[in-house]
C-alpha atoms as a PDB file:
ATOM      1  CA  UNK A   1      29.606 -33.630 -41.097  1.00  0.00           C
ATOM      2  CA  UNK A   2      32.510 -32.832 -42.743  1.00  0.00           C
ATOM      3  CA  UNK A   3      36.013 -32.865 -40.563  1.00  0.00           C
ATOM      4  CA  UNK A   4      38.345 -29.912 -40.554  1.00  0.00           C
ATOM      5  CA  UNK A   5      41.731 -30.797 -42.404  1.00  0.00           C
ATOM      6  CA  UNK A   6      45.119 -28.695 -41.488  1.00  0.00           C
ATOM      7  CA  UNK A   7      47.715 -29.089 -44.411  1.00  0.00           C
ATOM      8  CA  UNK A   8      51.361 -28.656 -42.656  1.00  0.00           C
ATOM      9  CA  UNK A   9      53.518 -28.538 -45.620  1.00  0.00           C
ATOM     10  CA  UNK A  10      57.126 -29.285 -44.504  1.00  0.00           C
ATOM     11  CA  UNK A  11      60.381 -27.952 -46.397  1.00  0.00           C
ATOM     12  CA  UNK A  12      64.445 -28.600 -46.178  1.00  0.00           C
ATOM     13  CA  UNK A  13      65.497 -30.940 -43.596  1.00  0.00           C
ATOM     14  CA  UNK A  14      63.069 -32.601 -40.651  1.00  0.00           C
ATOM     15  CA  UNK A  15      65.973 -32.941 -38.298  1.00  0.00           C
ATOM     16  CA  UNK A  16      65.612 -32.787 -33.927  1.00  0.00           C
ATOM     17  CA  UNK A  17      65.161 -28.876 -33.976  1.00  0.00           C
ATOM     18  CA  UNK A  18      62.353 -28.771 -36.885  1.00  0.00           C
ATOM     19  CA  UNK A  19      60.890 -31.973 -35.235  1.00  0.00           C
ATOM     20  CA  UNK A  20      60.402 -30.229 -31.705  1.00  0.00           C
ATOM     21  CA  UNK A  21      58.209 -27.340 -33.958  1.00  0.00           C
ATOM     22  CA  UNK A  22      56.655 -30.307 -36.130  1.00  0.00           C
ATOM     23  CA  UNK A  23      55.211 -31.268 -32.431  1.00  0.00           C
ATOM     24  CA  UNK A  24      54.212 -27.979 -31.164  1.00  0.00           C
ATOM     25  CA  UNK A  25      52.327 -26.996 -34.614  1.00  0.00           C
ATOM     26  CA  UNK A  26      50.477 -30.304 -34.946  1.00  0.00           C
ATOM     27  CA  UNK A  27      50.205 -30.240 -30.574  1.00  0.00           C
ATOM     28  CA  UNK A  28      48.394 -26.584 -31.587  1.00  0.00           C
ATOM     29  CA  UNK A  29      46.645 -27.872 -34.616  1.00  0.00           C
ATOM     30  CA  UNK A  30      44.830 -30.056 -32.800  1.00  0.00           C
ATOM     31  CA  UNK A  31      44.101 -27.829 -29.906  1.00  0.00           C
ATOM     32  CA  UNK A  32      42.154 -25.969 -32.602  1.00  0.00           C
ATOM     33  CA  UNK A  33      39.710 -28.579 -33.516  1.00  0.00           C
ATOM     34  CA  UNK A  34      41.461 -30.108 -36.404  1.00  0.00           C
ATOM     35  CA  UNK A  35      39.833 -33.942 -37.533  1.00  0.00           C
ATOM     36  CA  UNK A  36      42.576 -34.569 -39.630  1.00  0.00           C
ATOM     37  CA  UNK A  37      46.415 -33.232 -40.398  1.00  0.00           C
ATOM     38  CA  UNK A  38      47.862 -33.616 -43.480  1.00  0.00           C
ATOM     39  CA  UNK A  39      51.569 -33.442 -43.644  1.00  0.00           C
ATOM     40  CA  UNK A  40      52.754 -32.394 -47.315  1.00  0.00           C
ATOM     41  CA  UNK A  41      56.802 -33.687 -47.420  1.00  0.00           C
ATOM     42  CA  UNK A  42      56.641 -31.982 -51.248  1.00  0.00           C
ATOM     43  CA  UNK A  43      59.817 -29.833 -50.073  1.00  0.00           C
ATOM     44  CA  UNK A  44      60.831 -31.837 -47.556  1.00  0.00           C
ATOM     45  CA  UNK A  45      65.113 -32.946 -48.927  1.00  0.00           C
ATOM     46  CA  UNK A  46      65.711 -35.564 -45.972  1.00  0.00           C
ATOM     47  CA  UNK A  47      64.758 -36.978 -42.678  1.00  0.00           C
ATOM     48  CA  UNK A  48      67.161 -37.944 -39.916  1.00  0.00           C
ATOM     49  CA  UNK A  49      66.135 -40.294 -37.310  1.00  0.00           C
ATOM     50  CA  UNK A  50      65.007 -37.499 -34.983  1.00  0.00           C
ATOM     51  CA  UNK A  51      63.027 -36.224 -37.670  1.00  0.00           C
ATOM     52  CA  UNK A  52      60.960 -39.692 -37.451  1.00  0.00           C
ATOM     53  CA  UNK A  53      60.591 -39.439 -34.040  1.00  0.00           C
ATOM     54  CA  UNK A  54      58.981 -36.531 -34.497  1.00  0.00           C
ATOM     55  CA  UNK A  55      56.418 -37.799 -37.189  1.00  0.00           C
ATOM     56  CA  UNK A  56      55.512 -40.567 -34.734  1.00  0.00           C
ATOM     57  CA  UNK A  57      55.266 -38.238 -31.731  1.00  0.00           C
ATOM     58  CA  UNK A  58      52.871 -36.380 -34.326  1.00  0.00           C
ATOM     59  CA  UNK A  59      50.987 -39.164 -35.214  1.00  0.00           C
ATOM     60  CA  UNK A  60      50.314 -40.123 -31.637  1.00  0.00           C
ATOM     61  CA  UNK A  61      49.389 -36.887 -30.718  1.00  0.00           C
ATOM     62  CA  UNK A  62      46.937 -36.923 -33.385  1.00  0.00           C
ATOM     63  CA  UNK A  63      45.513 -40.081 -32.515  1.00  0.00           C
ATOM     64  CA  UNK A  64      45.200 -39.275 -28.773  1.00  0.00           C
ATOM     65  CA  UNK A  65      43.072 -36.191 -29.742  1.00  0.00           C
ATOM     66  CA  UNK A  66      40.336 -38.223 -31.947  1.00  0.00           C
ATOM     67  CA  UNK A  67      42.179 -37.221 -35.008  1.00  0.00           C
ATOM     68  CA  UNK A  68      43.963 -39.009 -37.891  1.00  0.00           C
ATOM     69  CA  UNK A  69      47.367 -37.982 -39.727  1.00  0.00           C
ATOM     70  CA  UNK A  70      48.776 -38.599 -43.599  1.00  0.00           C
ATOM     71  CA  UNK A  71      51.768 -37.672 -44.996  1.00  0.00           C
ATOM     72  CA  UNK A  72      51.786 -37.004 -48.836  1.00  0.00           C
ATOM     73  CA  UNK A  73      54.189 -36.148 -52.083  1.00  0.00           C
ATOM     74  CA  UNK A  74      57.318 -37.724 -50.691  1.00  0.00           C
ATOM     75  CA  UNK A  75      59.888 -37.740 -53.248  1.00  0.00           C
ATOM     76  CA  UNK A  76      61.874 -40.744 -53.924  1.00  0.00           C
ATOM     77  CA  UNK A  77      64.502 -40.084 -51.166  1.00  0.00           C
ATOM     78  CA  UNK A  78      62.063 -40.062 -48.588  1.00  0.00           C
ATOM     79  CA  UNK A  79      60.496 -42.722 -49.927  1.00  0.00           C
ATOM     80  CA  UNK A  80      63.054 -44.780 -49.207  1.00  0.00           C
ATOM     81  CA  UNK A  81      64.067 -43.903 -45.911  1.00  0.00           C
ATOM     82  CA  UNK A  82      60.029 -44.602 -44.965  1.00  0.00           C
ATOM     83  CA  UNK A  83      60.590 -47.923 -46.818  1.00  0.00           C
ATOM     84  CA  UNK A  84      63.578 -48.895 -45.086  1.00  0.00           C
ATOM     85  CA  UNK A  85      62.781 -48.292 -41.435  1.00  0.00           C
ATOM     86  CA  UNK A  86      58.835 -49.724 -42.155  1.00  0.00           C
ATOM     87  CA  UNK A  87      57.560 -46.173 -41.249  1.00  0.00           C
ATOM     88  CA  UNK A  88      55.424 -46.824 -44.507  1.00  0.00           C
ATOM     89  CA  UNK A  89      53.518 -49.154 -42.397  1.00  0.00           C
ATOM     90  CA  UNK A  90      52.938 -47.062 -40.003  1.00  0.00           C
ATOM     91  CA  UNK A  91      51.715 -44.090 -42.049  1.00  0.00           C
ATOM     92  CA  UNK A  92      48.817 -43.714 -44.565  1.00  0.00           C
ATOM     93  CA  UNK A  93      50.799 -42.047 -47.346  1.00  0.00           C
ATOM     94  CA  UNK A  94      48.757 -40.613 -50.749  1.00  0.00           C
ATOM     95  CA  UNK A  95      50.868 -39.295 -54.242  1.00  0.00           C
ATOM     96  CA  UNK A  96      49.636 -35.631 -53.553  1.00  0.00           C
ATOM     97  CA  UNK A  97      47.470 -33.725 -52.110  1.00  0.00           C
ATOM     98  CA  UNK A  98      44.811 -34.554 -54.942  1.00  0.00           C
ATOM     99  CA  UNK A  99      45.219 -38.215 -54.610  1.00  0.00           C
ATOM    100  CA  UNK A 100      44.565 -37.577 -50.732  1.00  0.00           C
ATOM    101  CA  UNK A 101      41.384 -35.163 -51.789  1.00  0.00           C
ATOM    102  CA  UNK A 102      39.680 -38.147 -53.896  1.00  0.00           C
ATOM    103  CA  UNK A 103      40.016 -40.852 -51.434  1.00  0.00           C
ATOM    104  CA  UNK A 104      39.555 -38.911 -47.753  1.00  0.00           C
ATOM    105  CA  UNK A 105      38.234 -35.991 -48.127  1.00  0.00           C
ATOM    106  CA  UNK A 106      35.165 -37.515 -50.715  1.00  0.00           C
ATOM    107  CA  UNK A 107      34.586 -40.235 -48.231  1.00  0.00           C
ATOM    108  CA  UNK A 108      34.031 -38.122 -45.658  1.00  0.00           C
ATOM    109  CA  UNK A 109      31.039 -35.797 -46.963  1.00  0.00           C
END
């Protein structure tokens, strides 16, 4: 069976107020049947520290429902801050969206 992928592509700053409607999209995402959520940081210019708490309260949300979460195309910037506070331990991360297509979405079918 093939899951259901959502693709929330994220832009500008991930700061406490875009972090409270990171949770409630991904919170309605999953209420919608979603497998797996896909969080493209392409535009995404910088993460502040409530910004991470948001991607974790994300990620558990996620998990709680059955689901799984990546992040993917973080430029160098946020690269580093996920380096730096380990969060790149925490998250499955993939170069783009294509890298992400080759090795989840062909495994899955």
């Amino acid at each position: 069976m093939k899951p259901t992928v959502s693709v929330l592509p994220l832009s500008g700053v991930i700061d406490g107020v875009r972090g409270d409607e990171l949770r409630r999209e991904v919170r309605d995402i999953m209420t919608n049947g979603s497998d797996i959520v896909l969080i493209d940081l392409q535009e995404v210019k910088f993460i502040d520290s409530s910004g991470l708490g948001a991607l974790v309260s994300a990620m558990k949300v996620v998990r709680n429902s059955g689901g799984k979460l990546y992040v993917c195309s973080m430029n160098e910037r946020v690269k580093m801050l996920f380096e730096l506070t380990k969060m790149d331990r925490i998250f499955q991360k993939f170069v783009d969206r294509e890298e992400f297509n080759r090795h989840i979405l062909s495994s899955n079918q």
